[in-house]
C-alpha atoms as a PDB file:
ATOM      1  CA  UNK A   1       9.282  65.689  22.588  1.00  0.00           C
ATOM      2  CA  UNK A   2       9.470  62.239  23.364  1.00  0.00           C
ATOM      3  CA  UNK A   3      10.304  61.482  27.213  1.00  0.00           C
ATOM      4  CA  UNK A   4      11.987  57.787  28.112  1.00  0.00           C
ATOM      5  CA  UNK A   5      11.836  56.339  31.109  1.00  0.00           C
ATOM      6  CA  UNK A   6      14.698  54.063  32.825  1.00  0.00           C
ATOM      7  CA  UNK A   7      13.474  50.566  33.008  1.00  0.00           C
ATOM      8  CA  UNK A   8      16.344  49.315  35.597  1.00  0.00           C
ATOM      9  CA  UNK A   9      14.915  47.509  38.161  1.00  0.00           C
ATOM     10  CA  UNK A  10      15.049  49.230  41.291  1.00  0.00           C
ATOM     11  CA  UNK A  11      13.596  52.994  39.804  1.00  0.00           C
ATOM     12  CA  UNK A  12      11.318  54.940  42.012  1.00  0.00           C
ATOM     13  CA  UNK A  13      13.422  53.007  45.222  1.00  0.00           C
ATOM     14  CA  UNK A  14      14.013  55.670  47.215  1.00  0.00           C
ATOM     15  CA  UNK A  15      17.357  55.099  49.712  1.00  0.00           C
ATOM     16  CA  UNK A  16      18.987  57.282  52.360  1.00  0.00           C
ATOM     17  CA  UNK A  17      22.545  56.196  53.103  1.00  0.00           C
ATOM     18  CA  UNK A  18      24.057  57.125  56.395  1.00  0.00           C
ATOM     19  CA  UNK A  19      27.462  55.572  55.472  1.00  0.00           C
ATOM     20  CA  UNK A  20      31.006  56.011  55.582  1.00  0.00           C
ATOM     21  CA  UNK A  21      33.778  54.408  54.728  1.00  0.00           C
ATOM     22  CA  UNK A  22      33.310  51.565  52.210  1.00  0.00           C
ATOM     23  CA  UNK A  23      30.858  48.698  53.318  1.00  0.00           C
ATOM     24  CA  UNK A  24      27.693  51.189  53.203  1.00  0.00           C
ATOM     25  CA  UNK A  25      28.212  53.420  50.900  1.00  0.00           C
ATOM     26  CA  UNK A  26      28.958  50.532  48.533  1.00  0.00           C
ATOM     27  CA  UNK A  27      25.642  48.737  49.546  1.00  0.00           C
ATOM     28  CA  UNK A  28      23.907  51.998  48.450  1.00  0.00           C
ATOM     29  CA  UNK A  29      26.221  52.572  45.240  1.00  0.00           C
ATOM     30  CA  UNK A  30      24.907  49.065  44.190  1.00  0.00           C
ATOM     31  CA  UNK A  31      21.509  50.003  44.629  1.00  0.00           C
ATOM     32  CA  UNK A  32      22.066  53.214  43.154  1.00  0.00           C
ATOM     33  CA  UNK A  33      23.649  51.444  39.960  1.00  0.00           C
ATOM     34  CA  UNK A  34      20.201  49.134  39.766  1.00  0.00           C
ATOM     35  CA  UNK A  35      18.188  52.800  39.359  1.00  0.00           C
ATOM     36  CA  UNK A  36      17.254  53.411  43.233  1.00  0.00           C
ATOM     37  CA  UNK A  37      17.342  57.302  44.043  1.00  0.00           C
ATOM     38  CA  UNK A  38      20.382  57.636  46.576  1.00  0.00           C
ATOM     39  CA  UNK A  39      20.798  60.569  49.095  1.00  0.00           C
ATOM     40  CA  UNK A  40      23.798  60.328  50.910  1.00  0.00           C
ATOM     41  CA  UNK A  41      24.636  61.997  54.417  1.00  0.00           C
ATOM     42  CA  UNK A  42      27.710  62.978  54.928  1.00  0.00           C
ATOM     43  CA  UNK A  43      28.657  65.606  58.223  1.00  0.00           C
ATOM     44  CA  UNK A  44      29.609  69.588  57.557  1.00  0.00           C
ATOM     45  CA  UNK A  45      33.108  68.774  57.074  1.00  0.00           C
ATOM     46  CA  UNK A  46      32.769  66.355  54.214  1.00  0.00           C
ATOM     47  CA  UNK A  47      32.972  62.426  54.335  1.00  0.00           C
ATOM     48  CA  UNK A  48      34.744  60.705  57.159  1.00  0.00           C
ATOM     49  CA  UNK A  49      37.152  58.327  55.125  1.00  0.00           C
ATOM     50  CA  UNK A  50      39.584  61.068  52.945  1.00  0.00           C
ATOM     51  CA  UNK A  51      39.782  59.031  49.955  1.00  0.00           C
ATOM     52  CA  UNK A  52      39.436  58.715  46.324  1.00  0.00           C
ATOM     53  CA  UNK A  53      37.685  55.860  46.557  1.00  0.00           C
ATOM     54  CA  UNK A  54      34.632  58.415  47.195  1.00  0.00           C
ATOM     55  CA  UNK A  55      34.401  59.430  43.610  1.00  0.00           C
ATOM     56  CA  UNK A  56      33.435  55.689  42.734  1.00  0.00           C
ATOM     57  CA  UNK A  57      31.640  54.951  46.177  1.00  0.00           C
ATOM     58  CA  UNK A  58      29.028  58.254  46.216  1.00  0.00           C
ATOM     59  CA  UNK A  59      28.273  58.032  42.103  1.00  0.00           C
ATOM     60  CA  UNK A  60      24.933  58.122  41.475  1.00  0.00           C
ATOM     61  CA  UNK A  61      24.247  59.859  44.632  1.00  0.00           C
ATOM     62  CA  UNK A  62      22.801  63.352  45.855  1.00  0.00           C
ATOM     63  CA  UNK A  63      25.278  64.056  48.905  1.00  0.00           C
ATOM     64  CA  UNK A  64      24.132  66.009  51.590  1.00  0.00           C
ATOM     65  CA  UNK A  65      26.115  67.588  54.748  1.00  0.00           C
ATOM     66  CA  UNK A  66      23.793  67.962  58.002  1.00  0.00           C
ATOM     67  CA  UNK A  67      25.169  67.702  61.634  1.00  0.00           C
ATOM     68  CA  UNK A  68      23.335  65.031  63.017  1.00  0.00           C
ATOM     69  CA  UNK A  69      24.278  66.439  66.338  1.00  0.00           C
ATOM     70  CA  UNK A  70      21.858  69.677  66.267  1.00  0.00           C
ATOM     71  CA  UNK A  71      18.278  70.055  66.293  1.00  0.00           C
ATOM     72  CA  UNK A  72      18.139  71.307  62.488  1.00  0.00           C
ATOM     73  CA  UNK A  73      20.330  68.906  60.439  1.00  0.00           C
ATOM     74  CA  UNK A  74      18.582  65.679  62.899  1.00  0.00           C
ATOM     75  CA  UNK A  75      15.326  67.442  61.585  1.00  0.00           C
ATOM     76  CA  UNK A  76      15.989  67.335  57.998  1.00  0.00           C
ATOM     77  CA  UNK A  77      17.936  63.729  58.377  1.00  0.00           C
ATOM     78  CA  UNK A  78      14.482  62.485  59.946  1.00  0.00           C
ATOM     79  CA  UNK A  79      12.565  64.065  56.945  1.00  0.00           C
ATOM     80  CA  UNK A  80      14.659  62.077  54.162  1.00  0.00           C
ATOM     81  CA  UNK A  81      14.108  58.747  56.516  1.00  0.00           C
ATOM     82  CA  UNK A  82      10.307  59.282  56.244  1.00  0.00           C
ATOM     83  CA  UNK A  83      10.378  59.043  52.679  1.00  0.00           C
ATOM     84  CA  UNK A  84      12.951  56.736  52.078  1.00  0.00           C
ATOM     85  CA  UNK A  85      12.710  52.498  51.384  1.00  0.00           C
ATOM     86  CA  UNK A  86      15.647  51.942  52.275  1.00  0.00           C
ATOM     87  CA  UNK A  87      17.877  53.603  55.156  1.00  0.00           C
ATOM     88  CA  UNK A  88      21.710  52.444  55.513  1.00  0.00           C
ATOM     89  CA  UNK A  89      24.224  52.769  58.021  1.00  0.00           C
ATOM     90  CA  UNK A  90      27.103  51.214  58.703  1.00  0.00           C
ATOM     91  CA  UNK A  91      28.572  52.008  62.199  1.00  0.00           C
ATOM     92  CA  UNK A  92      28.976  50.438  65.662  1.00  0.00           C
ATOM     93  CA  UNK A  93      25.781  49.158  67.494  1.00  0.00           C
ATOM     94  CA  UNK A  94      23.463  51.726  68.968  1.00  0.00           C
ATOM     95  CA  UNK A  95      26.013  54.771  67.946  1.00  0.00           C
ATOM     96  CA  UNK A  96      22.789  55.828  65.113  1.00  0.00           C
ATOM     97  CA  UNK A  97      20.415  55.312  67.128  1.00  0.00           C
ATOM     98  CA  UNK A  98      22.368  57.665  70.428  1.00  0.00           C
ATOM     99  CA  UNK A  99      22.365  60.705  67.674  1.00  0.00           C
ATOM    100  CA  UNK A 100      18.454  60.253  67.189  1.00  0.00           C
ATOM    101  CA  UNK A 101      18.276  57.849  64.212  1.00  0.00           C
ATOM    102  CA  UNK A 102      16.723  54.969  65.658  1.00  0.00           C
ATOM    103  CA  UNK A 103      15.997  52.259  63.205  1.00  0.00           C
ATOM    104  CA  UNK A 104      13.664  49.666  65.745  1.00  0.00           C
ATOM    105  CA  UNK A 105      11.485  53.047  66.433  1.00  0.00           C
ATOM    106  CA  UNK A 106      11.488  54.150  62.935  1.00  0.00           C
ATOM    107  CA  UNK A 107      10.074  50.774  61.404  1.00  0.00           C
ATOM    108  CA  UNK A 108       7.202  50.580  64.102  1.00  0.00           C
ATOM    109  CA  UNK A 109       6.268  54.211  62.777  1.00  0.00           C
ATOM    110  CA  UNK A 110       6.558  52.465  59.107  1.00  0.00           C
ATOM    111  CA  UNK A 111       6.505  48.927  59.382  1.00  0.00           C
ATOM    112  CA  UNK A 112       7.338  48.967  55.273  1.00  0.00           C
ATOM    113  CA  UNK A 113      10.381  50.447  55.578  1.00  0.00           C
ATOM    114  CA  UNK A 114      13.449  48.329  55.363  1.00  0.00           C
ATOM    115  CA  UNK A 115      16.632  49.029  57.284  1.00  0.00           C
ATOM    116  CA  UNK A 116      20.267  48.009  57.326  1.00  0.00           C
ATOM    117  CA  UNK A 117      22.723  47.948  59.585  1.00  0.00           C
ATOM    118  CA  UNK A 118      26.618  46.856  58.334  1.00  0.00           C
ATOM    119  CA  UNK A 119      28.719  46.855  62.042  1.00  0.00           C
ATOM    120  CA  UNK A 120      32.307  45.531  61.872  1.00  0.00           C
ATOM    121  CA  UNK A 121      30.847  43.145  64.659  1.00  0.00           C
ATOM    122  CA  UNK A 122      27.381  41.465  65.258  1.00  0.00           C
ATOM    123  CA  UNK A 123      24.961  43.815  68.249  1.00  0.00           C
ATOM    124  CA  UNK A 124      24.860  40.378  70.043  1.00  0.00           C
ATOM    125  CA  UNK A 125      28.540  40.071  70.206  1.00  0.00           C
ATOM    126  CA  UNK A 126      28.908  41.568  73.353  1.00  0.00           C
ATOM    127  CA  UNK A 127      33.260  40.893  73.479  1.00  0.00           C
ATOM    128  CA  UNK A 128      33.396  42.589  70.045  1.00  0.00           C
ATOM    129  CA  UNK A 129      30.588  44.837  69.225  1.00  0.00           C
ATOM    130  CA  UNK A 130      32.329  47.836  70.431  1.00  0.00           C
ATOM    131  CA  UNK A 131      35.565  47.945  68.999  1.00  0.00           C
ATOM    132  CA  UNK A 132      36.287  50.386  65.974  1.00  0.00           C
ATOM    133  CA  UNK A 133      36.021  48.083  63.109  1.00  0.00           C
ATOM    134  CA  UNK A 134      38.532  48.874  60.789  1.00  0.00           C
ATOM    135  CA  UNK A 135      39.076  46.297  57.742  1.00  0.00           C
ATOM    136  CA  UNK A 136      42.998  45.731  59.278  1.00  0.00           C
ATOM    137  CA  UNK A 137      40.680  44.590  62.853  1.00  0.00           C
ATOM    138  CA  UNK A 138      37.909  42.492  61.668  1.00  0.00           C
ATOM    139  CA  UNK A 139      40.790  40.690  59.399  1.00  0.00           C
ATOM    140  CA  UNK A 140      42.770  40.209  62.238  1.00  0.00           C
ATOM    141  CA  UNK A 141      39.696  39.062  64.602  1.00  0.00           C
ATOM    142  CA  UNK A 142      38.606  37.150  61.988  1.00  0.00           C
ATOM    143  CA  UNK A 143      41.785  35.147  60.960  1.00  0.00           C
ATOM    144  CA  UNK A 144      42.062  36.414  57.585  1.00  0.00           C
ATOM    145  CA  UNK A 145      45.517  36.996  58.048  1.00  0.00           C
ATOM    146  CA  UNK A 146      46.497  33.635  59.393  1.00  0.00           C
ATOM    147  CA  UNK A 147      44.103  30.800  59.278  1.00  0.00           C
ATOM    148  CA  UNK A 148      42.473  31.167  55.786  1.00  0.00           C
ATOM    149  CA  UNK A 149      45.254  30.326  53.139  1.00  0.00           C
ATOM    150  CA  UNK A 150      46.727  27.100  52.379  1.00  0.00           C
ATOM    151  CA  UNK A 151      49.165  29.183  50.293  1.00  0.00           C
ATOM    152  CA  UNK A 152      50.207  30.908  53.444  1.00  0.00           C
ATOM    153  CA  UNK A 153      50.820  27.953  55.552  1.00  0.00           C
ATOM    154  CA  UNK A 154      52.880  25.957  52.453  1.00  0.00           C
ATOM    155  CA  UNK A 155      55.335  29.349  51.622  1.00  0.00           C
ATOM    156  CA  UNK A 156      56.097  29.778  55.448  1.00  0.00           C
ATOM    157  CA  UNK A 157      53.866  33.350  55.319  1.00  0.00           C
ATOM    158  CA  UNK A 158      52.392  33.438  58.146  1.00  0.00           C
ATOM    159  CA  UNK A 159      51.051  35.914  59.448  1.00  0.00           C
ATOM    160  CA  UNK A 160      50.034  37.385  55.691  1.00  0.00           C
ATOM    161  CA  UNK A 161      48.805  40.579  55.656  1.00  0.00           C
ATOM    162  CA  UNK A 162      46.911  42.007  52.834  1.00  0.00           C
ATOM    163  CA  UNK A 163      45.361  45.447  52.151  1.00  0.00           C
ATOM    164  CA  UNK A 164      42.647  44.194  50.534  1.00  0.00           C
ATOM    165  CA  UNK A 165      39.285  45.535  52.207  1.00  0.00           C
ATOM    166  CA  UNK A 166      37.975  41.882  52.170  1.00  0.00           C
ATOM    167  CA  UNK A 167      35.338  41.840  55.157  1.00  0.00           C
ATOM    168  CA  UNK A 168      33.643  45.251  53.316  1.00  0.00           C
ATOM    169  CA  UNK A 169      33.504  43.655  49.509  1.00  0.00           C
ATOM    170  CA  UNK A 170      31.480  40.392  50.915  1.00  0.00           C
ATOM    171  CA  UNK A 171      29.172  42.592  53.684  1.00  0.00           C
ATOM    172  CA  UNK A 172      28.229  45.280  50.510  1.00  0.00           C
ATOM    173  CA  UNK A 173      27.251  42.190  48.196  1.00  0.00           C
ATOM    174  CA  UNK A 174      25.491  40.052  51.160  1.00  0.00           C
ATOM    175  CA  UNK A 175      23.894  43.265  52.347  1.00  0.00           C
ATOM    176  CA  UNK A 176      22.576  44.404  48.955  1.00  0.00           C
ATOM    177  CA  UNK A 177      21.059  41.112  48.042  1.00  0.00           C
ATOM    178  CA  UNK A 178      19.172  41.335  51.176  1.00  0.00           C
ATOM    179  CA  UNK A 179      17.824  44.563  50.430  1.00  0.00           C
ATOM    180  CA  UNK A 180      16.702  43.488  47.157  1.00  0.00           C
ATOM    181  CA  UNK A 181      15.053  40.442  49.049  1.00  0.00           C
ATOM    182  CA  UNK A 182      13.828  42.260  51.292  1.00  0.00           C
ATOM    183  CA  UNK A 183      12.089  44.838  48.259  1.00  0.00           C
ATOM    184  CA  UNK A 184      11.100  41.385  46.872  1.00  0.00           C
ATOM    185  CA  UNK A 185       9.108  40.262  50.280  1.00  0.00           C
ATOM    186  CA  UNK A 186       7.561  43.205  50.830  1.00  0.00           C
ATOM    187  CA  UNK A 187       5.450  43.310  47.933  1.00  0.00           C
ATOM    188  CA  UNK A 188       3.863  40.406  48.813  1.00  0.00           C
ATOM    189  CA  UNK A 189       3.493  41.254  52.573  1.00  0.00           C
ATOM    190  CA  UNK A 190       3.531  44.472  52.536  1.00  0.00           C
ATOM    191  CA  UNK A 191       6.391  44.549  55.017  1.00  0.00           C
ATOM    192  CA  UNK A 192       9.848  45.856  55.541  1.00  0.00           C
ATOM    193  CA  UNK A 193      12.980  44.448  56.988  1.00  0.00           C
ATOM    194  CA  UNK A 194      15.299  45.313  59.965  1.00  0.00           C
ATOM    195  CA  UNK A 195      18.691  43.895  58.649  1.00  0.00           C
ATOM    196  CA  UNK A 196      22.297  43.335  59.936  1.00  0.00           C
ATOM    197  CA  UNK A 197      25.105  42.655  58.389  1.00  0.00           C
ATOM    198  CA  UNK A 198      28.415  42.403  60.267  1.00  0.00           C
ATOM    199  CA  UNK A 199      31.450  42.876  58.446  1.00  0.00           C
ATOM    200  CA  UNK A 200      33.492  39.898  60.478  1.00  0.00           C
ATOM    201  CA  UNK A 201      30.177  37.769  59.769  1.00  0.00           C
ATOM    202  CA  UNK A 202      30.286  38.253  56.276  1.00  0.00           C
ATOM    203  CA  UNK A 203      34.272  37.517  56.130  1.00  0.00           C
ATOM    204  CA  UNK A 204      33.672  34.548  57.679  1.00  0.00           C
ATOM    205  CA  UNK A 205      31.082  33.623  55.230  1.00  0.00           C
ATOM    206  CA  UNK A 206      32.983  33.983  52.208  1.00  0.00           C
ATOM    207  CA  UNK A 207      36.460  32.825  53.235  1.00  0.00           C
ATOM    208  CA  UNK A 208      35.876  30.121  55.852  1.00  0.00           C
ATOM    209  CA  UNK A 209      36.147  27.107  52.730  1.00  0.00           C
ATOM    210  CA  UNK A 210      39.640  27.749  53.748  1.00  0.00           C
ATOM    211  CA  UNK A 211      39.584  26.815  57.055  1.00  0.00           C
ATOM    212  CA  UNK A 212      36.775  24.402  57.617  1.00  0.00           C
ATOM    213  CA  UNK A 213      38.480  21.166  58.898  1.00  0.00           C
ATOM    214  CA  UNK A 214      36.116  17.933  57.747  1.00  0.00           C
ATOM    215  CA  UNK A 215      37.076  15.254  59.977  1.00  0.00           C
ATOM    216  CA  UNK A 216      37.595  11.457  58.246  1.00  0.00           C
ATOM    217  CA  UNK A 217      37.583  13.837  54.603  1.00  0.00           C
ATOM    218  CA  UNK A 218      38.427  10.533  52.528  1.00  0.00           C
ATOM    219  CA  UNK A 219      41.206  11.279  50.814  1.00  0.00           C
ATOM    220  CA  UNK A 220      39.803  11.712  47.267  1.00  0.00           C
ATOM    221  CA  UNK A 221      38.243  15.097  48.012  1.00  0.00           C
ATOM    222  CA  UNK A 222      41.295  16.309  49.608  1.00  0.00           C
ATOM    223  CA  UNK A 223      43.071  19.107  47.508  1.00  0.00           C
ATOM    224  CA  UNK A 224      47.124  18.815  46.242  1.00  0.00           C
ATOM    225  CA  UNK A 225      47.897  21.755  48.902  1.00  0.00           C
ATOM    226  CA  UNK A 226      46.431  19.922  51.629  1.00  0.00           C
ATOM    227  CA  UNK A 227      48.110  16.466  51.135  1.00  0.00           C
ATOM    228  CA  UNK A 228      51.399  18.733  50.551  1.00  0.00           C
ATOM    229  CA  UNK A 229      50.576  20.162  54.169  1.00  0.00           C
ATOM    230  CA  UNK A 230      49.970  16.822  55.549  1.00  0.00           C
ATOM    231  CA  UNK A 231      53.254  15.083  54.199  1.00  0.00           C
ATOM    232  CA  UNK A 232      54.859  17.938  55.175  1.00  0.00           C
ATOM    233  CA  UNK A 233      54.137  18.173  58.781  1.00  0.00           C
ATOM    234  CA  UNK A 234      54.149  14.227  58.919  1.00  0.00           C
ATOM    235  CA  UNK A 235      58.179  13.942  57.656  1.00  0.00           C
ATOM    236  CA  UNK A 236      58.618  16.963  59.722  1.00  0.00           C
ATOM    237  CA  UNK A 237      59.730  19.076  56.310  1.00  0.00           C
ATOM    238  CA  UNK A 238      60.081  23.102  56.848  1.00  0.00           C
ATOM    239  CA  UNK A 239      56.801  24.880  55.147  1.00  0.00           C
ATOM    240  CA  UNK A 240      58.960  26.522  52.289  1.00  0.00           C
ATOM    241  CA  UNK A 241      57.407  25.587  48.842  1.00  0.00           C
ATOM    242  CA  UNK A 242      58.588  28.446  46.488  1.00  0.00           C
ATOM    243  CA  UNK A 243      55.978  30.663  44.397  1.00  0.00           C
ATOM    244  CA  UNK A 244      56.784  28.795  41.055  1.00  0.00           C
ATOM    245  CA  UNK A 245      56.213  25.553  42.416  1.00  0.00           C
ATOM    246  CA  UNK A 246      53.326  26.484  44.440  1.00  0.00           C
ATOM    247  CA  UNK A 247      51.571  26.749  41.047  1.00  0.00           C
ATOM    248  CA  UNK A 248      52.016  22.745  40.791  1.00  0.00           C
ATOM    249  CA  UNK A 249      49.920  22.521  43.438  1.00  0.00           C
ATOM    250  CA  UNK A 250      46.899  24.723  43.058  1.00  0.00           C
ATOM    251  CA  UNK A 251      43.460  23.989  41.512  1.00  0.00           C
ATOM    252  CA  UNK A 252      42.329  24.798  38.266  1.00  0.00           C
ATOM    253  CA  UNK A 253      39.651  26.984  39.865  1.00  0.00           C
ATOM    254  CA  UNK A 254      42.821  28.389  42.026  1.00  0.00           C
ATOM    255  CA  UNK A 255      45.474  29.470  40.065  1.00  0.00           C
ATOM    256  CA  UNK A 256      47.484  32.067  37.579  1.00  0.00           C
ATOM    257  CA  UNK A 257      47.667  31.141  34.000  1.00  0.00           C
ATOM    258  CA  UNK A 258      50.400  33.508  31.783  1.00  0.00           C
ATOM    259  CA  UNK A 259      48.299  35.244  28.969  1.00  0.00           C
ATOM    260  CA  UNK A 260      50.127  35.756  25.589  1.00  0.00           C
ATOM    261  CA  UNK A 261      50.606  39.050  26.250  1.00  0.00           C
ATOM    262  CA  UNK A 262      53.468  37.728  29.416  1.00  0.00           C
ATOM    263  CA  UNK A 263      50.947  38.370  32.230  1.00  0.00           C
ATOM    264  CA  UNK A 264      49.792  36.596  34.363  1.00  0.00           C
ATOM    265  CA  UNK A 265      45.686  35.993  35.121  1.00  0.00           C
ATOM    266  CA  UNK A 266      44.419  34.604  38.341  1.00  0.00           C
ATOM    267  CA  UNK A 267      41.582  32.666  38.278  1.00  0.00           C
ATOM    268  CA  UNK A 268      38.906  32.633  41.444  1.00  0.00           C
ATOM    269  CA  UNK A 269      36.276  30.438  40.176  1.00  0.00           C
ATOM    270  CA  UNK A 270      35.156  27.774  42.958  1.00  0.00           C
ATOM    271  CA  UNK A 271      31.539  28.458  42.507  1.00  0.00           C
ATOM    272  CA  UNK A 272      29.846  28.231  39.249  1.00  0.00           C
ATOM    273  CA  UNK A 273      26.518  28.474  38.663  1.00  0.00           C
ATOM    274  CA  UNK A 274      27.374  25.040  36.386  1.00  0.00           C
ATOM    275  CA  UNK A 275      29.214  23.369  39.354  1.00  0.00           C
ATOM    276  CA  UNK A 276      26.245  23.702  40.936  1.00  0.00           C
ATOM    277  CA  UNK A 277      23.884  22.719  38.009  1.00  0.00           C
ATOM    278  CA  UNK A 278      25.485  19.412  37.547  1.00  0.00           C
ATOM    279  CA  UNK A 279      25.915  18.034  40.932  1.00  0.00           C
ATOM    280  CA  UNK A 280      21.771  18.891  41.131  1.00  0.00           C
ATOM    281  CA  UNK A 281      21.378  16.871  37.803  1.00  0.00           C
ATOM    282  CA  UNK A 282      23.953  14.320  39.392  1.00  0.00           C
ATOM    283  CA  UNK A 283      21.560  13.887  42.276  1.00  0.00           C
ATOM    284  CA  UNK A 284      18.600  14.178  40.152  1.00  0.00           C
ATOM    285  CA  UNK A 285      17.402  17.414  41.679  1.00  0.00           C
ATOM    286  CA  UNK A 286      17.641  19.370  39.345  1.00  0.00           C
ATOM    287  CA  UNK A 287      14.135  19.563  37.695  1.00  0.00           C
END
């Protein structure tokens, strides 16, 4: 018999995920997918968010129902924690820690282990931290649905909502390369991680190109949507550029382009690992 082995590169990671919802459990399916051993916690009556977005979220996973709230089922959560790499979670401040999970008592037991924490809203944020951070608030807190579109503000759409659970798709990739950092550091110190990543933070981080106002921009960096904007608001014109023509205006990087097959493809491609490549070489920094 001849045995294989899997050679993916986080194998023999071990990782205890206290999530629910998306942002965490997507941290720890990404993990998972690299070859970490996953254990998820869910409570006696099954996962919190009803969906079938589960099925994708919890693959590669063992799932596990205890009731954090008695003796026995904060016994056996404890047990996993002591052998895990990695522990996730992804509630409000303090609310793990209140049910006997406590992550800054846990590391000074094991200063190797790494943990992280995905709250809608930064611990430090003391006007925020403890509202219930649905995707529909953080959006809303965050401006998503009003300050970060120039397509928006040029079709008169404003406020835009959008079910899209943005703030949880960048926290699970931001969170998740920090976890691999983190794997990466502590080889070399020998140390873990205590890490937070908070869903409006990590919003704000990948969508705020859209809002960032540069003052005395000269004019040659300045996009066809903005200098519509401008000339708009200047000769007082109403903000109601149609869909088709819209597509005049938008950047190559920016747009839909119809396929042969009559549908249409929208491109999202502002950052390159080329773009990048060449303005290094540009400013000779590249070497």
């Amino acid at each position: 018999m001849t045995r294989s082995f899997s050679n993916l590169p986080l194998t023999g990671v071990k990782v205890v995920d206290f999530g629910q919802y998306i942002a965490g459990p997507a941290v720890a399916m990404l993990l998972g997918d690299l070859g970490a051993t996953v254990v998820h916690i869910d409570p006696p009556a099954g996962a919190m968010w009803d969906s079938p977005a589960n099925a994708t979220l919890n693959r590669n996973k063992v799932i596990v129902n205890l009731d954090l709230k008695s003796d026995d089922g904060l016994e056996k959560a404890l047990a996993l924690c002591a052998e895990a790499d990695i522990v996730i979670e992804n509630f409000r401040p303090g609310k793990l820690a209140k049910l006997g999970i406590d992550f800054a008592a846990m590391r000074q037991d094991r200063p190797e282990l790494i943990t992280l924490s995905i709250p809608g809203f930064a611990s430090n944020d003391e006007q925020r931290r403890e509202l219930r951070a649905f995707e529909s608030i953080v959006s809303a807190t965050s401006g998503v649905f009003t300050d970060m579109g120039l397509n928006r503000v040029l079709m008169g759409l404003n406020p835009s909502f959008s079910p899209l659970p943005l703030s949880s798709a960048y926290a699970s990739q931001i969170a998740a390369s920090s976890v691999v950092l983190a794997l990466q550091s502590r080889q070399v110190t020998g140390l873990g991680d205590q890490i937070e990543v908070p869903l409006a933070a990590a919003v704000m981080e990948g969508l705020c190109y859209n809002s960032i106002k540069i003052n005395d921009m000269p004019a040659r960096y300045l996009t066809q949507r903005e200098i519509e904007i401008e000339r708009r608001r200047i000769e007082g014109l109403p903000m109601n550029v149609s869909y088709e023509d819209l597509q005049e205006l938008l950047d190559p990087f920016f747009r839909s382009y119809m396929c042969k097959d009559g549908r249409m493809f929208y491109v999202v491609c502002p950052s390159h690992k080329h773009h990048a490549r060449r303005c290094l070489e540009v400013l000779n920094l590249y070497d």
